[in-house]
C-alpha atoms as a PDB file:
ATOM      1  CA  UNK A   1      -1.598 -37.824 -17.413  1.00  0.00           C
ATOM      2  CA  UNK A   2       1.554 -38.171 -15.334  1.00  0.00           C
ATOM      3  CA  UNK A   3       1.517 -36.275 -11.766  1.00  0.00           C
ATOM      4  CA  UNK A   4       4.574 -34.260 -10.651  1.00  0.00           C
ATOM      5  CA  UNK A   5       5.920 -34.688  -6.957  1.00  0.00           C
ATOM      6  CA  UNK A   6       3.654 -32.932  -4.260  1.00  0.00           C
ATOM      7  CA  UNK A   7       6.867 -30.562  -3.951  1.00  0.00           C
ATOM      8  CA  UNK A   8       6.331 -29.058  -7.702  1.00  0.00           C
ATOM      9  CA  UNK A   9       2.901 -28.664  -7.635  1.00  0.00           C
ATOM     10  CA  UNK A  10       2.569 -26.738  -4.545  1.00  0.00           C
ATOM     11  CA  UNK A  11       2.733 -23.029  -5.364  1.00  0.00           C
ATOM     12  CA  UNK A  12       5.485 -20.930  -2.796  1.00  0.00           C
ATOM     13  CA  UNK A  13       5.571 -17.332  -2.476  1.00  0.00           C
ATOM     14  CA  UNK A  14       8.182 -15.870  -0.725  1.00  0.00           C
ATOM     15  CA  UNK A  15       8.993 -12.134  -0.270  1.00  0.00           C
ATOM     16  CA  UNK A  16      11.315 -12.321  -3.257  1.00  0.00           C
ATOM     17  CA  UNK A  17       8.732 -12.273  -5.824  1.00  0.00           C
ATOM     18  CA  UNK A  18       9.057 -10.736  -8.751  1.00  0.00           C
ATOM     19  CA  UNK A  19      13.060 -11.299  -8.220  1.00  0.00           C
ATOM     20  CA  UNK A  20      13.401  -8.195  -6.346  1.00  0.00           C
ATOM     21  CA  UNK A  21      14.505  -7.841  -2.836  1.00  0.00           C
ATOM     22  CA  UNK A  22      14.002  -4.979  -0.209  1.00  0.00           C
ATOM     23  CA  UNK A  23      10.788  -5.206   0.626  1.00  0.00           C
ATOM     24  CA  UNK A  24      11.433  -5.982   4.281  1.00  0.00           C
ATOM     25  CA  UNK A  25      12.930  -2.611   4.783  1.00  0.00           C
ATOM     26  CA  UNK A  26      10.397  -1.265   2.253  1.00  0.00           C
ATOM     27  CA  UNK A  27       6.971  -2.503   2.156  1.00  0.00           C
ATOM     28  CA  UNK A  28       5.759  -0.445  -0.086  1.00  0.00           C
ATOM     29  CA  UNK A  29       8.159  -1.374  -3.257  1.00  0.00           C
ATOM     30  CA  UNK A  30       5.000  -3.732  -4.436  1.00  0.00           C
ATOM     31  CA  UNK A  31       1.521  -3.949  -3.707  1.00  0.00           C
ATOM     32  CA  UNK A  32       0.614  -6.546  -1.131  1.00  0.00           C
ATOM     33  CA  UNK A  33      -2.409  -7.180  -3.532  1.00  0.00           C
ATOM     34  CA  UNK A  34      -0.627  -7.642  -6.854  1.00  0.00           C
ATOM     35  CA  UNK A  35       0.695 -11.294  -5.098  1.00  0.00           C
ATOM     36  CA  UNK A  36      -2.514 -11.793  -4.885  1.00  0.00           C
ATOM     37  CA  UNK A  37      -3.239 -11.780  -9.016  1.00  0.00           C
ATOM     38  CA  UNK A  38      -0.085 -13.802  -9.314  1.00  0.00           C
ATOM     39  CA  UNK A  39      -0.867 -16.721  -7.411  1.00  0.00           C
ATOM     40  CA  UNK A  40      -4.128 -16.725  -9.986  1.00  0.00           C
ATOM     41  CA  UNK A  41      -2.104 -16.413 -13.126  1.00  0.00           C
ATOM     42  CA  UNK A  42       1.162 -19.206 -11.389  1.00  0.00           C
ATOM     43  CA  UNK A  43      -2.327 -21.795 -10.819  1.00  0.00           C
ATOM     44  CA  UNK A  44      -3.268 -20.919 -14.615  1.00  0.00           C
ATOM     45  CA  UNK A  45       0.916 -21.916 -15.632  1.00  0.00           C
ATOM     46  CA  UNK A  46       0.319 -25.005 -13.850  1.00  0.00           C
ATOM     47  CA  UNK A  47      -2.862 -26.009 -14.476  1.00  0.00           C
ATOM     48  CA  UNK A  48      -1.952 -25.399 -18.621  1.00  0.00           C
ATOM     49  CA  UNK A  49       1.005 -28.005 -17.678  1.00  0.00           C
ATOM     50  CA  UNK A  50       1.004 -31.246 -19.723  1.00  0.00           C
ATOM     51  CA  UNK A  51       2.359 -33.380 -16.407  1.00  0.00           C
ATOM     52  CA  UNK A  52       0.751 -31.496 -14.089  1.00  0.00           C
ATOM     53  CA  UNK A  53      -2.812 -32.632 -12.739  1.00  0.00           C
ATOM     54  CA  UNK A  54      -5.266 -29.574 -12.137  1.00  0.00           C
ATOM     55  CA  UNK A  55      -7.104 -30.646  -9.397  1.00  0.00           C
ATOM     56  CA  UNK A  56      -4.078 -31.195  -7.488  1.00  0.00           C
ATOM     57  CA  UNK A  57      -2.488 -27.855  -7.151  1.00  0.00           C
ATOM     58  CA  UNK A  58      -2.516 -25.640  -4.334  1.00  0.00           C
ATOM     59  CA  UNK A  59      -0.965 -22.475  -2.685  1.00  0.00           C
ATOM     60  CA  UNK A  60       1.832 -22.349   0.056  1.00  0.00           C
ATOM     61  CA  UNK A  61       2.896 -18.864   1.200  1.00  0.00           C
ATOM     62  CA  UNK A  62       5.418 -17.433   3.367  1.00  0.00           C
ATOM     63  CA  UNK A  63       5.129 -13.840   5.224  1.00  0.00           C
ATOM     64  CA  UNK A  64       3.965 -11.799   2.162  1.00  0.00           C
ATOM     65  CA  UNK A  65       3.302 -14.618   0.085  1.00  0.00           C
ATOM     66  CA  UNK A  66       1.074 -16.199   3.056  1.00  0.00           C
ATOM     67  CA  UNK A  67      -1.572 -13.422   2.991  1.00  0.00           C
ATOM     68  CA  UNK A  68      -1.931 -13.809  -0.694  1.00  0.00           C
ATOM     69  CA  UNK A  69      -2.051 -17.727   0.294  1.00  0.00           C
ATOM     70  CA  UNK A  70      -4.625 -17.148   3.048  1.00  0.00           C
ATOM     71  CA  UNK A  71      -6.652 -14.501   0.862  1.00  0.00           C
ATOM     72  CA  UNK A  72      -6.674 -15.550  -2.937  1.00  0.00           C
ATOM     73  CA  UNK A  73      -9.472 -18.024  -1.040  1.00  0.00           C
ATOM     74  CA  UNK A  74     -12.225 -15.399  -1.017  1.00  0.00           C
ATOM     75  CA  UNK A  75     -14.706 -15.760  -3.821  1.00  0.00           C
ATOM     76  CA  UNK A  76     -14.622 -12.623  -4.671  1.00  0.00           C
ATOM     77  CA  UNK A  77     -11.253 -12.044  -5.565  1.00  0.00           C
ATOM     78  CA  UNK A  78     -11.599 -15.658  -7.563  1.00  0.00           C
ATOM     79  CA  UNK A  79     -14.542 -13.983  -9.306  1.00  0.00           C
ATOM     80  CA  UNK A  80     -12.504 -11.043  -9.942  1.00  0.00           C
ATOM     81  CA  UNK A  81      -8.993 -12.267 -11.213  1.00  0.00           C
ATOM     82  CA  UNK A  82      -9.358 -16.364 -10.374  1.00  0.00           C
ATOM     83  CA  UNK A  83      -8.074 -18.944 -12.432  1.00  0.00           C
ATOM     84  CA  UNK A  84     -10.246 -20.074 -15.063  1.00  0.00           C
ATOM     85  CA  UNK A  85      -8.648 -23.762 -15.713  1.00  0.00           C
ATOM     86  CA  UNK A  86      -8.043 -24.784 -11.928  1.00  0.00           C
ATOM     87  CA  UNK A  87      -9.655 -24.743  -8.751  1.00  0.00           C
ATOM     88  CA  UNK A  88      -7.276 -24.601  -5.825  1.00  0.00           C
ATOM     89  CA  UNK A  89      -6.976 -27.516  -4.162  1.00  0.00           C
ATOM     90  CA  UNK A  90      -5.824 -25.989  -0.504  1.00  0.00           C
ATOM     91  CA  UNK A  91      -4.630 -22.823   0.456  1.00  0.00           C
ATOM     92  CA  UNK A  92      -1.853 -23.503   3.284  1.00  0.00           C
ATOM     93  CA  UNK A  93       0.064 -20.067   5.113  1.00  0.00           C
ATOM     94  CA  UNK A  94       2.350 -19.597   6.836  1.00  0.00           C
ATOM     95  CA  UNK A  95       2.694 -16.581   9.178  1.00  0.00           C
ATOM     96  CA  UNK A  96       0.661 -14.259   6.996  1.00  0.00           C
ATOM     97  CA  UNK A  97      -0.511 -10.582   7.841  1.00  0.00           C
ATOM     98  CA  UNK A  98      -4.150 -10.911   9.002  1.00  0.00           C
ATOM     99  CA  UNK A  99      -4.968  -7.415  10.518  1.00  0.00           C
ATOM    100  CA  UNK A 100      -6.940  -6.843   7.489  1.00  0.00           C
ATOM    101  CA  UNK A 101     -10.909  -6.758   7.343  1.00  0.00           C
ATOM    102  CA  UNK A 102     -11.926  -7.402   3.507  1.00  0.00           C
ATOM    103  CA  UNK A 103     -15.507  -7.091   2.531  1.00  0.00           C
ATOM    104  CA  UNK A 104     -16.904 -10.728   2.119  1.00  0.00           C
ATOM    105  CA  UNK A 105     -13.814 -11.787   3.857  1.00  0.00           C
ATOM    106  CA  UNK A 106     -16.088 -15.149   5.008  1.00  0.00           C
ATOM    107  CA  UNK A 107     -17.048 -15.718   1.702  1.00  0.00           C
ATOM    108  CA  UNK A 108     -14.188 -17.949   1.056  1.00  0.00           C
ATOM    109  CA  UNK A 109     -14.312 -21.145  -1.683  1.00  0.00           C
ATOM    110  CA  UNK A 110     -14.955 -24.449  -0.818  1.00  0.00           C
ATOM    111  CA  UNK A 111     -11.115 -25.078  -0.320  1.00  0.00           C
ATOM    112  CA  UNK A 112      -9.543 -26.156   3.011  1.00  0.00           C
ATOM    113  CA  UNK A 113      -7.631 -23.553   4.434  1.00  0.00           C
ATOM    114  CA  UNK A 114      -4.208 -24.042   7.325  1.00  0.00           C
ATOM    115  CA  UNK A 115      -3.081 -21.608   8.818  1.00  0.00           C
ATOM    116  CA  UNK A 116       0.672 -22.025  10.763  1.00  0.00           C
ATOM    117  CA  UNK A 117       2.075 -19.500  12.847  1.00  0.00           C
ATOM    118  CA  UNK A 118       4.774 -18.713  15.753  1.00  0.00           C
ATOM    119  CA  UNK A 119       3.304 -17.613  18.952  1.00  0.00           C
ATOM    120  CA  UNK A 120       6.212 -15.261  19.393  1.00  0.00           C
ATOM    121  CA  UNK A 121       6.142 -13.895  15.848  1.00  0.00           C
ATOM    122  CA  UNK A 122       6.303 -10.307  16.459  1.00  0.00           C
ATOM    123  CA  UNK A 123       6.398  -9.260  12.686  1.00  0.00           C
ATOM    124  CA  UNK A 124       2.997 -10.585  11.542  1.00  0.00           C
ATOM    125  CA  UNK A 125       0.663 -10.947  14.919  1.00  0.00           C
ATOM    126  CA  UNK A 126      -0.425 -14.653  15.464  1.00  0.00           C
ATOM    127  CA  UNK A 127      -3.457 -13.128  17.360  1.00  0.00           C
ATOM    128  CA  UNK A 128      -5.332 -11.528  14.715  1.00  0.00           C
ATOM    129  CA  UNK A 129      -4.892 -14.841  12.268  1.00  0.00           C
ATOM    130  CA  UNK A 130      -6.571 -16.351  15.083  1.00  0.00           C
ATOM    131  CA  UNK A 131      -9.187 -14.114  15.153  1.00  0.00           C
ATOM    132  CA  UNK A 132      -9.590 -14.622  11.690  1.00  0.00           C
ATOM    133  CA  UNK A 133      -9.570 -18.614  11.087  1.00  0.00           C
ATOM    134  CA  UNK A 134     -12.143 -18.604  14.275  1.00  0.00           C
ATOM    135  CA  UNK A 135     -14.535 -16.519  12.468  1.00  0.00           C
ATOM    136  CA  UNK A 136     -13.881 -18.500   9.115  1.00  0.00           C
ATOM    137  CA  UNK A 137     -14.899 -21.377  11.308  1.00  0.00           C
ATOM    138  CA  UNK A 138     -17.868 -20.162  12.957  1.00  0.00           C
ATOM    139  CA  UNK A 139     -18.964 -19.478   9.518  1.00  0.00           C
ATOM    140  CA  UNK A 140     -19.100 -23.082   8.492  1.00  0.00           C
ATOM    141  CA  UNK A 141     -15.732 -23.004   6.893  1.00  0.00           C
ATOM    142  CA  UNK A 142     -12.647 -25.603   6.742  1.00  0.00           C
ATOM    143  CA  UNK A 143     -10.099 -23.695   8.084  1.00  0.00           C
ATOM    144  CA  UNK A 144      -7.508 -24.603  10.592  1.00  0.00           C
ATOM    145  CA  UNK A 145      -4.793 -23.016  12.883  1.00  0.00           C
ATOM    146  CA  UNK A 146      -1.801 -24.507  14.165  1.00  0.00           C
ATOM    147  CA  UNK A 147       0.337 -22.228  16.857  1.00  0.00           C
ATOM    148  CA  UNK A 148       4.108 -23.286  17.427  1.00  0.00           C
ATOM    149  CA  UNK A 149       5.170 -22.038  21.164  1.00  0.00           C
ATOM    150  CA  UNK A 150       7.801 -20.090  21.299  1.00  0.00           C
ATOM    151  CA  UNK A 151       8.268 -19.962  17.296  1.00  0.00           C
ATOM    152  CA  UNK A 152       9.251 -16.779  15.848  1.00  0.00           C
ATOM    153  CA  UNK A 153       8.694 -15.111  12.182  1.00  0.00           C
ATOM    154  CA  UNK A 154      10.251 -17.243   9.779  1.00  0.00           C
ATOM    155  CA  UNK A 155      10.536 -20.044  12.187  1.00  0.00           C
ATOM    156  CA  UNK A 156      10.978 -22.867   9.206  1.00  0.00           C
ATOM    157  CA  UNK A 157      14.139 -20.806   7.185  1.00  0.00           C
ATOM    158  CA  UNK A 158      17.133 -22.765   8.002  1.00  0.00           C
ATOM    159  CA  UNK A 159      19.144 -19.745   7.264  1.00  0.00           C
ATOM    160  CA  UNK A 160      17.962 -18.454  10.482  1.00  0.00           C
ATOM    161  CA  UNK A 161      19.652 -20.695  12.540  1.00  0.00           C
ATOM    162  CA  UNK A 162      20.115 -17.594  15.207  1.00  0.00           C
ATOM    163  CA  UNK A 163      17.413 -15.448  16.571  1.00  0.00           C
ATOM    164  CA  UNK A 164      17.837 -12.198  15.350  1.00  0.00           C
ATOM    165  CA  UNK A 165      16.096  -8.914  14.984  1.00  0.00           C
ATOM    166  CA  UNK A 166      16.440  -6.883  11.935  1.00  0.00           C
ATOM    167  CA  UNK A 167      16.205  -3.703  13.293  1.00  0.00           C
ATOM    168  CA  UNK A 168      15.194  -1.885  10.089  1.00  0.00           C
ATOM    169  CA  UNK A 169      12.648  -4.102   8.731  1.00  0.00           C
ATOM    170  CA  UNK A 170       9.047  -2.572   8.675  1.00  0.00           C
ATOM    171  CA  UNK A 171       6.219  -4.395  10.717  1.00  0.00           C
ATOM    172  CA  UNK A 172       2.358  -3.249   9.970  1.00  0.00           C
ATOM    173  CA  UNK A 173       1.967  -5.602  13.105  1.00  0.00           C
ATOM    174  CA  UNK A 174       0.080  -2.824  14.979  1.00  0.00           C
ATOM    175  CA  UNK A 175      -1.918  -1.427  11.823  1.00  0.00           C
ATOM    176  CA  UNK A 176      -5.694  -2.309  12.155  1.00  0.00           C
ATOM    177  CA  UNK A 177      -6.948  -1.974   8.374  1.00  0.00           C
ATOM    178  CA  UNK A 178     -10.004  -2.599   6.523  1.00  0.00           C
ATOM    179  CA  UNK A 179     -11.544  -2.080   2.892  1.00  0.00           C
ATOM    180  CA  UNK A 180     -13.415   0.836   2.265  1.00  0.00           C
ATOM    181  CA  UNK A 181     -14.409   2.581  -0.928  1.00  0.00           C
ATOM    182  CA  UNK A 182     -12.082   0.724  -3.028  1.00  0.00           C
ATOM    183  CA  UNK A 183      -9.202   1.401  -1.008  1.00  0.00           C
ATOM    184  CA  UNK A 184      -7.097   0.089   2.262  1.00  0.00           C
ATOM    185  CA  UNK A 185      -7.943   2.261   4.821  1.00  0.00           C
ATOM    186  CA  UNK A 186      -6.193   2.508   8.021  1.00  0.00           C
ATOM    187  CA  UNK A 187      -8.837   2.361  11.112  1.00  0.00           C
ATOM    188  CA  UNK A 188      -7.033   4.442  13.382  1.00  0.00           C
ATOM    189  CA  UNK A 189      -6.788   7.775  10.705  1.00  0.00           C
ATOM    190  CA  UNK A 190     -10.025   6.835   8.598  1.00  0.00           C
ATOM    191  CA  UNK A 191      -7.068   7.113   6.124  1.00  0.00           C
ATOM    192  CA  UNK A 192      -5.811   5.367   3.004  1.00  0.00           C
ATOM    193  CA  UNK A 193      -3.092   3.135   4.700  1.00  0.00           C
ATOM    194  CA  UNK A 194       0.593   3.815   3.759  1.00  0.00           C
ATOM    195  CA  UNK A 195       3.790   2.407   5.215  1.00  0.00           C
ATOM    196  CA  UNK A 196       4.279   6.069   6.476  1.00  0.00           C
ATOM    197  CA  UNK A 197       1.768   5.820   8.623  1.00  0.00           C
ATOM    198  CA  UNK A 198       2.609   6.270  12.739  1.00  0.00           C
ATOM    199  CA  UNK A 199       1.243   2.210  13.393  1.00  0.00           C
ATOM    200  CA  UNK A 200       4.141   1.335  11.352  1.00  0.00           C
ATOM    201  CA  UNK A 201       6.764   0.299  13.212  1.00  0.00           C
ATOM    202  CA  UNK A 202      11.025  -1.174  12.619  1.00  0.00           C
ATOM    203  CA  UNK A 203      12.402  -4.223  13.742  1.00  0.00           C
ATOM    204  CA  UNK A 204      11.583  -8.040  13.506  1.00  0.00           C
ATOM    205  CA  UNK A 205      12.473 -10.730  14.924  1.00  0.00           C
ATOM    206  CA  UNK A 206      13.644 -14.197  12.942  1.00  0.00           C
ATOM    207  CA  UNK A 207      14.827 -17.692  13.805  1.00  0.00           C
ATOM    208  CA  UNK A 208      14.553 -20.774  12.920  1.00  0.00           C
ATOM    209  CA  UNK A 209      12.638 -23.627  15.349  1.00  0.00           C
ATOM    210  CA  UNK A 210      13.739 -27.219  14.510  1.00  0.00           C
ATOM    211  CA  UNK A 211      11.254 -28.731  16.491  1.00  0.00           C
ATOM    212  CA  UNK A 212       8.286 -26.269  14.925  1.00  0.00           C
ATOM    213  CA  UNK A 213       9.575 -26.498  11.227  1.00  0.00           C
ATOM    214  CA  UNK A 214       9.645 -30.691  11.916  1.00  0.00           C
ATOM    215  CA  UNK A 215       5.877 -30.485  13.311  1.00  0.00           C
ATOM    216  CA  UNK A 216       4.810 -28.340  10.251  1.00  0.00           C
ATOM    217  CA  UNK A 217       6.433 -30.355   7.590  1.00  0.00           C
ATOM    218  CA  UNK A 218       4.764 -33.698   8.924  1.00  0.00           C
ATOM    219  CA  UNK A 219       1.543 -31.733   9.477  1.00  0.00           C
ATOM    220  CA  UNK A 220       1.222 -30.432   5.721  1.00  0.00           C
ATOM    221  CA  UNK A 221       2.546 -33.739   4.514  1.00  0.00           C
ATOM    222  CA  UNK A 222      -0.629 -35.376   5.976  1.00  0.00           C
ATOM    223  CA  UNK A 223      -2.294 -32.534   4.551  1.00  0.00           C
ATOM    224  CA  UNK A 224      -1.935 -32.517   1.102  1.00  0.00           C
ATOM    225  CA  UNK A 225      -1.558 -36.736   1.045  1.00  0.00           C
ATOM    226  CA  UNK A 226      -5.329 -36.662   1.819  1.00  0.00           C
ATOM    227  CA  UNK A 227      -6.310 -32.970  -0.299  1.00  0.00           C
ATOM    228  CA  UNK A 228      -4.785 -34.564  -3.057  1.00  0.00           C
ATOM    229  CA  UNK A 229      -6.303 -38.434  -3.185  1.00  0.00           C
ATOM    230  CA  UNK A 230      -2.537 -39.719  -2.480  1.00  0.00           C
ATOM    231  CA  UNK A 231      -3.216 -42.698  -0.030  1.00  0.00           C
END
């Protein structure tokens, strides 16, 4: 079996899934959790892929696509709606949302996890991803977090050569949620979280970081050269 280039076998979501566009002024246009099902079913595409080896695919998400990225890892969502013909390799994000407390969230698979995020993102908080990948670690799990100074949302787009703040886009920076009863509650209300709520909040902040994107791009080279046996 012939292996495709570490490029093509690398899954990215990007906020234009589904080849729509407006979510960044309106959130709620698709379900943060229906990225998560198709990251399963692109892994099951690939891994039914005459050139492509299974055991060497995994997940790269930006923004949206990074919490499905960061959270298609939990066994329980596997269990649920996981590939049956793959395993994922790695599951690498970039800049997801993390203010979100799952049940089992800990529970993750035995895949390494990386984690890459602006400290001055001020759509998607770098402090709660923190939060999170420390108590991934503390519960015996391979999951890393690399902050980039100064970075902001976005910070790897080249076609944010400017900093610039979209002043409509929708943030749920400030929205502490968590999974109750089948449903996405917000903590503040006790709730059912919508992107009406008060926590929600307009305006982001993009631009792109050279020296960031360059530190990134050698860091998940490394990566994926050792996930994947490529040495």
């Amino acid at each position: 079996m012939s292996s495709m280039p570490l490029s093509e076998i690398t899954i990215q979501f990007r906020s234009r899934c589904r080849e729509h566009t407006g979510y960044e002024t309106d959130q709620s246009r698709l379900s943060l959790f229906a990225q998560f099902y198709d990251t399963y079913r692109a892994v099951d595409a690939l891994a039914a892929h005459p050139r492509i080896d299974p055991s060497r695919i995994a997940v790269m998400g930006f923004s949206r696509g990074a919490t499905a990225a960061l959270y298609t890892s939990m066994r329980r969502f596997q269990a649920l709606h996981g590939s049956a013909k793959a395993r994922i390799a790695a599951h690498l994000s970039f800049y997801p949302a993390c203010n979100f407390h799952f049940i089992d969230e800990l529970d993750i698979a035995d895949a390494p996890v990386r984690e890459f995020h602006g400290a001055a993102d001020d759509t998607t908080l770098a402090v709660t991803c923190l939060d999170y990948i420390t108590r991934l670690n503390a519960a015996g799990k391979d999951a890393v977090m690399t902050e980039y100074p100064g970075a902001h949302h976005g910070f790897d787009n080249p076609d944010a050569r400017l900093v610039s703040v979209t002043q409509s886009a929708q943030s749920s920076r400030n929205c502490q949620r968590r999974e109750g009863d089948g449903k996405i509650i917000n903590v503040e209300t006790g709730k059912p979280f919508t992107f009406n709520d008060a926590c929600v909040e307009l305006g982001s902040t993009v631009g792109y970081d050279k020296a960031a994107t360059e530190a990134a791009q050698a860091t998940v080279k490394k990566f994926l050269t050792g996930v994947f046996r490529l040495n």
